[in-house]
PDB file of N, CA and C in Angstrom:
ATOM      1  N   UNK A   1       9.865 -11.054  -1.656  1.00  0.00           N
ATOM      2  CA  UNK A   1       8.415 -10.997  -1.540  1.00  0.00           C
ATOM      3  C   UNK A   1       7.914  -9.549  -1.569  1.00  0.00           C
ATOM      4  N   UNK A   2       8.860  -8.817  -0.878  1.00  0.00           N
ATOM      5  CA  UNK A   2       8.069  -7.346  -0.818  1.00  0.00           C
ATOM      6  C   UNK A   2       8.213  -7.077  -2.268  1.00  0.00           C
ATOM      7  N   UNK A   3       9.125  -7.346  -3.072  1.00  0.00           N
ATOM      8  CA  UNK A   3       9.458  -6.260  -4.396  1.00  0.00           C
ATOM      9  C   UNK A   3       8.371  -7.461  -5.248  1.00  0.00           C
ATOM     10  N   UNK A   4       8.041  -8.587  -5.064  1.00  0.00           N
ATOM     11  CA  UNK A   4       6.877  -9.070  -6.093  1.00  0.00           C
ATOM     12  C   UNK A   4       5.501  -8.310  -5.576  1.00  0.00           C
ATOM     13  N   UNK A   5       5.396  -7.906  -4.354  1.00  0.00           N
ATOM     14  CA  UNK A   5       4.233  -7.322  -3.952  1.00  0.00           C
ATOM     15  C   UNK A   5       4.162  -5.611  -4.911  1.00  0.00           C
ATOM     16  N   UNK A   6       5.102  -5.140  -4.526  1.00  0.00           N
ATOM     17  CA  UNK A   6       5.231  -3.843  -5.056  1.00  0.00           C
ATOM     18  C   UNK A   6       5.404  -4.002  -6.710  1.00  0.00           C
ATOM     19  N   UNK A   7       5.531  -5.118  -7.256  1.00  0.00           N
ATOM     20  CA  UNK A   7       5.336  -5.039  -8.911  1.00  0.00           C
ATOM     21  C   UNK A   7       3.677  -5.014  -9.234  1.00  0.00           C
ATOM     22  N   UNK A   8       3.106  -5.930  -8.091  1.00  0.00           N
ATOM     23  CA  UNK A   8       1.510  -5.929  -8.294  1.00  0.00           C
ATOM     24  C   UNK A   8       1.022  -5.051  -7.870  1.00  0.00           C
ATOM     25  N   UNK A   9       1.227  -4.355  -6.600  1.00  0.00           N
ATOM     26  CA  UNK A   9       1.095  -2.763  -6.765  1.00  0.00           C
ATOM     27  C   UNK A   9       0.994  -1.892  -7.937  1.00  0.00           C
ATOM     28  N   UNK A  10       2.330  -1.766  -8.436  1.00  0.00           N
ATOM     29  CA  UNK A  10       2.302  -1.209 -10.139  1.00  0.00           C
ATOM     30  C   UNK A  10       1.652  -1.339 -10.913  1.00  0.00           C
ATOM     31  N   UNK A  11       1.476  -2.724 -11.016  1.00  0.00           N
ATOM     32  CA  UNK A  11       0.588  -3.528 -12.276  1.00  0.00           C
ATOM     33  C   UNK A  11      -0.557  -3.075 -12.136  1.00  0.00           C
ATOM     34  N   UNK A  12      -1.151  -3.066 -11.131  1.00  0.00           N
ATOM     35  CA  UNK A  12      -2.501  -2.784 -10.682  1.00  0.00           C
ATOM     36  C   UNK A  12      -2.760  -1.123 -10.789  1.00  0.00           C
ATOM     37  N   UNK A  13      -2.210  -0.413 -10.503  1.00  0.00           N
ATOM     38  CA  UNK A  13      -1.813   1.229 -11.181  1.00  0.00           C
ATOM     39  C   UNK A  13      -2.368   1.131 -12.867  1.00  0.00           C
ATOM     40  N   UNK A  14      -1.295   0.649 -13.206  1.00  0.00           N
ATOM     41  CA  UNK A  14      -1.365   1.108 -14.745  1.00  0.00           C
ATOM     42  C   UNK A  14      -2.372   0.300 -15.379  1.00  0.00           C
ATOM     43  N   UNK A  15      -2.214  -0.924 -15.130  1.00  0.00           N
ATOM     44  CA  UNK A  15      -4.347  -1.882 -15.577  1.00  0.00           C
ATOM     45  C   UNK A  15      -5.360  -0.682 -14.960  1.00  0.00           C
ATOM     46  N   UNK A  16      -5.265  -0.065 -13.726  1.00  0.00           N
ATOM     47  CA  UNK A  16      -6.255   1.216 -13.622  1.00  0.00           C
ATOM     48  C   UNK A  16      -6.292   2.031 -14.530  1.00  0.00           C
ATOM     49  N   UNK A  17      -4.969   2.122 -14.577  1.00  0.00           N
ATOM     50  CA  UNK A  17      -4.887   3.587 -15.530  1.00  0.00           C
ATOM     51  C   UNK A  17      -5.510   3.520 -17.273  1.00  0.00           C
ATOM     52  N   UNK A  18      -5.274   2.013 -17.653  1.00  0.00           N
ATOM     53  CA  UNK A  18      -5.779   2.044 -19.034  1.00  0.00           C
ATOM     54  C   UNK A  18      -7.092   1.216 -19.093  1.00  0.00           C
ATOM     55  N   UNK A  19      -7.318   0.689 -18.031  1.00  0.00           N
ATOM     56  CA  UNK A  19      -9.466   0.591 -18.140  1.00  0.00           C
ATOM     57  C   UNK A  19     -10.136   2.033 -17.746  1.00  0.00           C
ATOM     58  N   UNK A  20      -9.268   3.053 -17.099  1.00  0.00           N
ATOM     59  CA  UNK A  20      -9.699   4.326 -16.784  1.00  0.00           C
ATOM     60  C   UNK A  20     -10.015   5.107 -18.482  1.00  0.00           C
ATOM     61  N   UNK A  21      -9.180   4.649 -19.511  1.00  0.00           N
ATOM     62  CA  UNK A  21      -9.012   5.127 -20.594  1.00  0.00           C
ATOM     63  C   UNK A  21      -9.871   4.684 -21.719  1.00  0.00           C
ATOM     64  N   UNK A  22      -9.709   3.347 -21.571  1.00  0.00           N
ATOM     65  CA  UNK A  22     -10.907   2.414 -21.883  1.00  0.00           C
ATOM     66  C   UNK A  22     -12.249   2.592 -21.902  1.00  0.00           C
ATOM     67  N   UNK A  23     -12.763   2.994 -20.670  1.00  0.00           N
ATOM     68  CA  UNK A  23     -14.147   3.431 -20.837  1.00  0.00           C
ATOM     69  C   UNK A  23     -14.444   4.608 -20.488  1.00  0.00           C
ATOM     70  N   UNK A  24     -13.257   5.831 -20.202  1.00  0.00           N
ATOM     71  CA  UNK A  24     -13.767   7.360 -20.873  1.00  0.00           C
ATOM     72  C   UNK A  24     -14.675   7.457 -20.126  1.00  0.00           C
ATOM     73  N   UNK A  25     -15.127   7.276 -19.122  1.00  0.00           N
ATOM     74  CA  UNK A  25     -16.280   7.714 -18.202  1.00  0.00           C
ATOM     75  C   UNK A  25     -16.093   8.000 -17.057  1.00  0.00           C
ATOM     76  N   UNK A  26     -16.421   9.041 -16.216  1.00  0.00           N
ATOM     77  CA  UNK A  26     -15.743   9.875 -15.092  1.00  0.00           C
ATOM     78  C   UNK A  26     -16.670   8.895 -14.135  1.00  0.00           C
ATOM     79  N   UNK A  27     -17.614   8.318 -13.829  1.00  0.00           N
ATOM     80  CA  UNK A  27     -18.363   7.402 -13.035  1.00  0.00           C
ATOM     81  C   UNK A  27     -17.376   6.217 -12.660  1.00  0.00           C
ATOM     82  N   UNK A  28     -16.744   5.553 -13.962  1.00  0.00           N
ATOM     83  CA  UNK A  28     -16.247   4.409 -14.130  1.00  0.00           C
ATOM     84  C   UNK A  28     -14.672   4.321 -13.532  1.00  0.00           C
ATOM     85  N   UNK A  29     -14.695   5.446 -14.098  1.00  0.00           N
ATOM     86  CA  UNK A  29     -13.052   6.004 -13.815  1.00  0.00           C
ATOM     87  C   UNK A  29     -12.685   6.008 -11.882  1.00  0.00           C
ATOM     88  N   UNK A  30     -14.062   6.712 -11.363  1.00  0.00           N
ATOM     89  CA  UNK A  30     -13.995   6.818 -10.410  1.00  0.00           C
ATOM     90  C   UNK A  30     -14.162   5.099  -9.299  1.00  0.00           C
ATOM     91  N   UNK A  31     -14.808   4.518  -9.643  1.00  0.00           N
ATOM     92  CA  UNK A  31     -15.517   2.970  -9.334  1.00  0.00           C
ATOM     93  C   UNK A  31     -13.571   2.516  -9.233  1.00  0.00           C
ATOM     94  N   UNK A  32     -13.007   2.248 -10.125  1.00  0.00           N
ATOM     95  CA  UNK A  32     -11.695   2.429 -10.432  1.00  0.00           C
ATOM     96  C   UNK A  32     -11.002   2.957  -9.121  1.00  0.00           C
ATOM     97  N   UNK A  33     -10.906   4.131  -9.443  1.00  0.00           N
ATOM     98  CA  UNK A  33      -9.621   4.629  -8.186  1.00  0.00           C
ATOM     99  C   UNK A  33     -10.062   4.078  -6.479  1.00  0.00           C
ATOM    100  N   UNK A  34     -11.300   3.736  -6.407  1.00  0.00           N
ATOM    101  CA  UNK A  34     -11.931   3.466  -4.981  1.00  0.00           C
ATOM    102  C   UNK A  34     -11.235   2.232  -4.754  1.00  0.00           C
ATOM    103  N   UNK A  35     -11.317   1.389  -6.231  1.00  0.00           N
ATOM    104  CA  UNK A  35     -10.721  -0.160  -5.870  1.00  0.00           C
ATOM    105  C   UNK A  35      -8.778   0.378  -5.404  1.00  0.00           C
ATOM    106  N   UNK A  36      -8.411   1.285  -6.190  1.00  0.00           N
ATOM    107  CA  UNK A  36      -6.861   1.538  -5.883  1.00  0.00           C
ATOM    108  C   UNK A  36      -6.889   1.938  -4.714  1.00  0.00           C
ATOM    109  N   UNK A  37      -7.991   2.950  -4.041  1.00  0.00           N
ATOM    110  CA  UNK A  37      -7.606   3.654  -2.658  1.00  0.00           C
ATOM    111  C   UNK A  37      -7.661   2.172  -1.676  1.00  0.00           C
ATOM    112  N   UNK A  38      -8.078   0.886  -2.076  1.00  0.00           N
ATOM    113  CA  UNK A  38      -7.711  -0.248  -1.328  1.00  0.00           C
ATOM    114  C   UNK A  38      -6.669  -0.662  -1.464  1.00  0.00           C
ATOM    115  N   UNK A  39      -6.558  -1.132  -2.763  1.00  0.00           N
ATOM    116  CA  UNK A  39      -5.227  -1.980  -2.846  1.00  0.00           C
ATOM    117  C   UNK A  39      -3.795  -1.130  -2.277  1.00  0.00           C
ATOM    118  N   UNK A  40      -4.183   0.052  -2.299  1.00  0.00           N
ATOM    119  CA  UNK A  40      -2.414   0.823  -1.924  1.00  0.00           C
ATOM    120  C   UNK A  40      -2.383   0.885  -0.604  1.00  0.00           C
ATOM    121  N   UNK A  41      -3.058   0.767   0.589  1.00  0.00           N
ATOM    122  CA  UNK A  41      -2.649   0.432   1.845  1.00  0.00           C
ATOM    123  C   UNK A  41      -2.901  -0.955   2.317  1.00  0.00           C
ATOM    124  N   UNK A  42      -3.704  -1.523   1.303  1.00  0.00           N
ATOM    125  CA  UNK A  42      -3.114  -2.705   2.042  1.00  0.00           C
ATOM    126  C   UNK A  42      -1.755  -3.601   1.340  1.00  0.00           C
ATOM    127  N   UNK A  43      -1.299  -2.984   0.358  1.00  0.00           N
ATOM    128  CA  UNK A  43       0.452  -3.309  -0.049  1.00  0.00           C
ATOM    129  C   UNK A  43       1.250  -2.474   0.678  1.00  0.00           C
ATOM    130  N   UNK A  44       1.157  -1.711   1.284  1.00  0.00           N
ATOM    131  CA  UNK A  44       1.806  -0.904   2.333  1.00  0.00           C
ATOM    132  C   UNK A  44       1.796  -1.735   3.826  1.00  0.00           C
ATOM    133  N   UNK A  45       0.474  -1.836   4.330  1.00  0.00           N
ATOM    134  CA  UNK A  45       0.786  -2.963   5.351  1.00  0.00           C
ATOM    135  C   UNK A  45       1.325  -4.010   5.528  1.00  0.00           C
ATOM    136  N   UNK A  46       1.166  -5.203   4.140  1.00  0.00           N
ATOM    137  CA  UNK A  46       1.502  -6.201   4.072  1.00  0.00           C
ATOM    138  C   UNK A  46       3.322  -6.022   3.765  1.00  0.00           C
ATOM    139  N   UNK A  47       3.886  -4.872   3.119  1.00  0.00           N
ATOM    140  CA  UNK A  47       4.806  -5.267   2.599  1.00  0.00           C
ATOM    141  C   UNK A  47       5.892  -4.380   3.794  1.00  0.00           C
ATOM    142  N   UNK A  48       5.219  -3.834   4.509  1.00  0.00           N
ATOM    143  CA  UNK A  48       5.524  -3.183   6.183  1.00  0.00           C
ATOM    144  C   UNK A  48       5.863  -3.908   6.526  1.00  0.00           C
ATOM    145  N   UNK A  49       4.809  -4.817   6.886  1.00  0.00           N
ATOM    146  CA  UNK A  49       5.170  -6.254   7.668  1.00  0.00           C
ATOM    147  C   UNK A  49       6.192  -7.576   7.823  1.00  0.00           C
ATOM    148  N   UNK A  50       6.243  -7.546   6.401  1.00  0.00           N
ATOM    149  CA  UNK A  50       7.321  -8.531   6.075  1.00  0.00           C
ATOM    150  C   UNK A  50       8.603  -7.753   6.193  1.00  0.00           C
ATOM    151  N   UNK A  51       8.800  -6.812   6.141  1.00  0.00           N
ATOM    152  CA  UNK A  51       9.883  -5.730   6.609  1.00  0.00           C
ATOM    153  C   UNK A  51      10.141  -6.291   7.719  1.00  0.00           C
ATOM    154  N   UNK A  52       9.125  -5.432   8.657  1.00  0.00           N
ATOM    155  CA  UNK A  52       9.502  -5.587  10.153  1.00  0.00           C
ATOM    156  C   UNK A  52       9.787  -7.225  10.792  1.00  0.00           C
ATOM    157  N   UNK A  53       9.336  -7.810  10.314  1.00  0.00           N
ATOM    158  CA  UNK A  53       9.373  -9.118  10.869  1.00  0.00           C
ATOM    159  C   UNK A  53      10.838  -9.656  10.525  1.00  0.00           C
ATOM    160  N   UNK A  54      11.393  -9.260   8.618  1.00  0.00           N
ATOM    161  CA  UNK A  54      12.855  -9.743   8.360  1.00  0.00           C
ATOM    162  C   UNK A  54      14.030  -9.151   9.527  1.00  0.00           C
ATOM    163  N   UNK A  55      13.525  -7.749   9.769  1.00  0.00           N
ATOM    164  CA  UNK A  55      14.522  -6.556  10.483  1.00  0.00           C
ATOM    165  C   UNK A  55      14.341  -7.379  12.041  1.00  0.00           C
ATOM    166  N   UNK A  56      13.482  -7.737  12.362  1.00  0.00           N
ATOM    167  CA  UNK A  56      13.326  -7.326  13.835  1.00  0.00           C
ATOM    168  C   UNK A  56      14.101  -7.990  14.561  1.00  0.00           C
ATOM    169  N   UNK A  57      14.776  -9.035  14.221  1.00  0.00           N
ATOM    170  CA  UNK A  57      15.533  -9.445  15.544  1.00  0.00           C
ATOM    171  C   UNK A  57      16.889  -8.517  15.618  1.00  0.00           C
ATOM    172  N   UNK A  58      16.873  -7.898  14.233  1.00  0.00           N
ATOM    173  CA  UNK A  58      18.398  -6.886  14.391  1.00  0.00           C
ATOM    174  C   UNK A  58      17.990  -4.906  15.610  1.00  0.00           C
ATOM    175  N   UNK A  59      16.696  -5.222  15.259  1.00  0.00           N
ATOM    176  CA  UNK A  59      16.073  -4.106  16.215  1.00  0.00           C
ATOM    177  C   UNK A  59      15.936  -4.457  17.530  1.00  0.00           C
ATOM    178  N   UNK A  60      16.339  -3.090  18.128  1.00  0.00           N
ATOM    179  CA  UNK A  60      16.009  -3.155  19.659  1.00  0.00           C
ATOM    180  C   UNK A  60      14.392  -3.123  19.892  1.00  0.00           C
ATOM    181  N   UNK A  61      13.785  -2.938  21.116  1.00  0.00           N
ATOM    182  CA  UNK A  61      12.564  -3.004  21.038  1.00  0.00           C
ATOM    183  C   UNK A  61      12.099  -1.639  20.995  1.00  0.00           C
ATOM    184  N   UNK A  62      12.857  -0.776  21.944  1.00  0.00           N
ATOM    185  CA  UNK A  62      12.686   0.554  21.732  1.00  0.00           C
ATOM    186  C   UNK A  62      12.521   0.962  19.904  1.00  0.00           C
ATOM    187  N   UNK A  63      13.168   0.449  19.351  1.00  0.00           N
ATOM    188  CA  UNK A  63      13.201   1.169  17.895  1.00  0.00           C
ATOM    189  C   UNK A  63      12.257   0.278  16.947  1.00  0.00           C
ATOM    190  N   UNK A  64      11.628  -1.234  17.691  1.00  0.00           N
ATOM    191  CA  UNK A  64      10.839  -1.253  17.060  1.00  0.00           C
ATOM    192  C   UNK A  64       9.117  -0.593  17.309  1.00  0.00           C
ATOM    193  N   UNK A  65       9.372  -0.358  18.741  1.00  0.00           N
ATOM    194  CA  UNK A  65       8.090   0.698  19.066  1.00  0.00           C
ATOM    195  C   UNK A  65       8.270   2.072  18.321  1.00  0.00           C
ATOM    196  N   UNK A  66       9.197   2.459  18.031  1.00  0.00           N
ATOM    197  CA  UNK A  66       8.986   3.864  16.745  1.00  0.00           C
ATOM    198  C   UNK A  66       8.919   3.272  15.621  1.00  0.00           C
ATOM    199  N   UNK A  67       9.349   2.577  15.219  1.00  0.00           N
ATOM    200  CA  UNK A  67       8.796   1.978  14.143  1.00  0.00           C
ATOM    201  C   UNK A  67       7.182   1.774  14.106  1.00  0.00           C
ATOM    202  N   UNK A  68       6.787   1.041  14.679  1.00  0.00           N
ATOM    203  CA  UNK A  68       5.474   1.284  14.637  1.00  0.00           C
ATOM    204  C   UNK A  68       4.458   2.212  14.778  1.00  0.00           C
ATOM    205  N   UNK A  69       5.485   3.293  16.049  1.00  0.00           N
ATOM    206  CA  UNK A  69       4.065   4.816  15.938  1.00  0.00           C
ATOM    207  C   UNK A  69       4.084   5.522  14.603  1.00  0.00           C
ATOM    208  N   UNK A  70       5.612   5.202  13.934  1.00  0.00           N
ATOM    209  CA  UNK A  70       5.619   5.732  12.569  1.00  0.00           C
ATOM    210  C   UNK A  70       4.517   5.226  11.488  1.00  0.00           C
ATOM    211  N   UNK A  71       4.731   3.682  11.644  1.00  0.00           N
ATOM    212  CA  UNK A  71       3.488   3.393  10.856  1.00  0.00           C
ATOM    213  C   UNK A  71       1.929   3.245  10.705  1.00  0.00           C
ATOM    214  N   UNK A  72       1.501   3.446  12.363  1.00  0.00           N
ATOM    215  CA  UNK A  72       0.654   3.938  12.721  1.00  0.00           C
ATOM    216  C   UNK A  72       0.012   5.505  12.217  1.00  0.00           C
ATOM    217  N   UNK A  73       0.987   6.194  12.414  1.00  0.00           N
ATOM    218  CA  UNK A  73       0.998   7.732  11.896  1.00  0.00           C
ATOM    219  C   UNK A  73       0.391   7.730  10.497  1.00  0.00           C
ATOM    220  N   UNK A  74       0.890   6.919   9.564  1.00  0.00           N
ATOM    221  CA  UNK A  74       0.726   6.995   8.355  1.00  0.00           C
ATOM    222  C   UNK A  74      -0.242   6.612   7.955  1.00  0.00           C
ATOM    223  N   UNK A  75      -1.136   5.300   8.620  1.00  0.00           N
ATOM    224  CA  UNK A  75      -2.143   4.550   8.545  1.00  0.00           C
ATOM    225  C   UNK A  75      -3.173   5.784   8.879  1.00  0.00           C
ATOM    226  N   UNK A  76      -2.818   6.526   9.900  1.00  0.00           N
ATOM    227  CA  UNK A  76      -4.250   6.867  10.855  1.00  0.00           C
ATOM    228  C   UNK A  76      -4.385   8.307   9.401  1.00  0.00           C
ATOM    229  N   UNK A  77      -2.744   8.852   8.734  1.00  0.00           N
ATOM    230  CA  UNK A  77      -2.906   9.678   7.753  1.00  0.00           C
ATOM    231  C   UNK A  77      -3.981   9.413   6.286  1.00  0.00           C
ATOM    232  N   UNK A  78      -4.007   8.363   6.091  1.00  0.00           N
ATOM    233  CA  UNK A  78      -3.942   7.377   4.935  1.00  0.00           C
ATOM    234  C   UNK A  78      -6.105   7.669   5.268  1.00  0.00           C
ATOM    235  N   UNK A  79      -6.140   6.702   6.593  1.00  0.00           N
ATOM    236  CA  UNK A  79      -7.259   6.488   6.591  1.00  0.00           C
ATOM    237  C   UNK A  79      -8.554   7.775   6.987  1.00  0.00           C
ATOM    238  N   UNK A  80      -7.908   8.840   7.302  1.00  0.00           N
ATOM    239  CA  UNK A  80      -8.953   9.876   8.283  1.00  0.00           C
ATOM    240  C   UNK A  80      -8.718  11.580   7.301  1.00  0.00           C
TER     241      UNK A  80
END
């Protein structure tokens, strides 16, 4: 599931990348990357998730609380 998520990730990249090309317009282009600055954290969360949830009974709890300030970290990077 994560690696079909992360192909639509991709897919969704490069369909940006060639309607970005497509209509040659720095307005349009931009309308564009706003929709990507969504879709790439929330395939990061979702595909986090299904991570942590396959891993977690092999994790202690301690290591799954760093696990999470880690991904917290990245989120609060991502979003601010």
């Amino acid at each position: 599931m994560m690696a079909i998520l992360r192909l639509f990730s991709g897919s969704a990249e490069i369909v940006a990348a060639i309607l970005m090309l497509y209509f040659n317009d720095a307005k349009k282009a931009l309308v564009i990357n706003s929709v990507l600055a969504f879709v790439g954290p929330s395939v990061l969360i979702i595909t986090m998730s299904i991570g942590i949830i396959s891993v977690a009974n092999e994790l202690s709890f301690l290591k799954i609380v760093f696990l999470l300030m880690g991904i917290s970290c990245i989120l609060i990077a991502v979003f601010k």
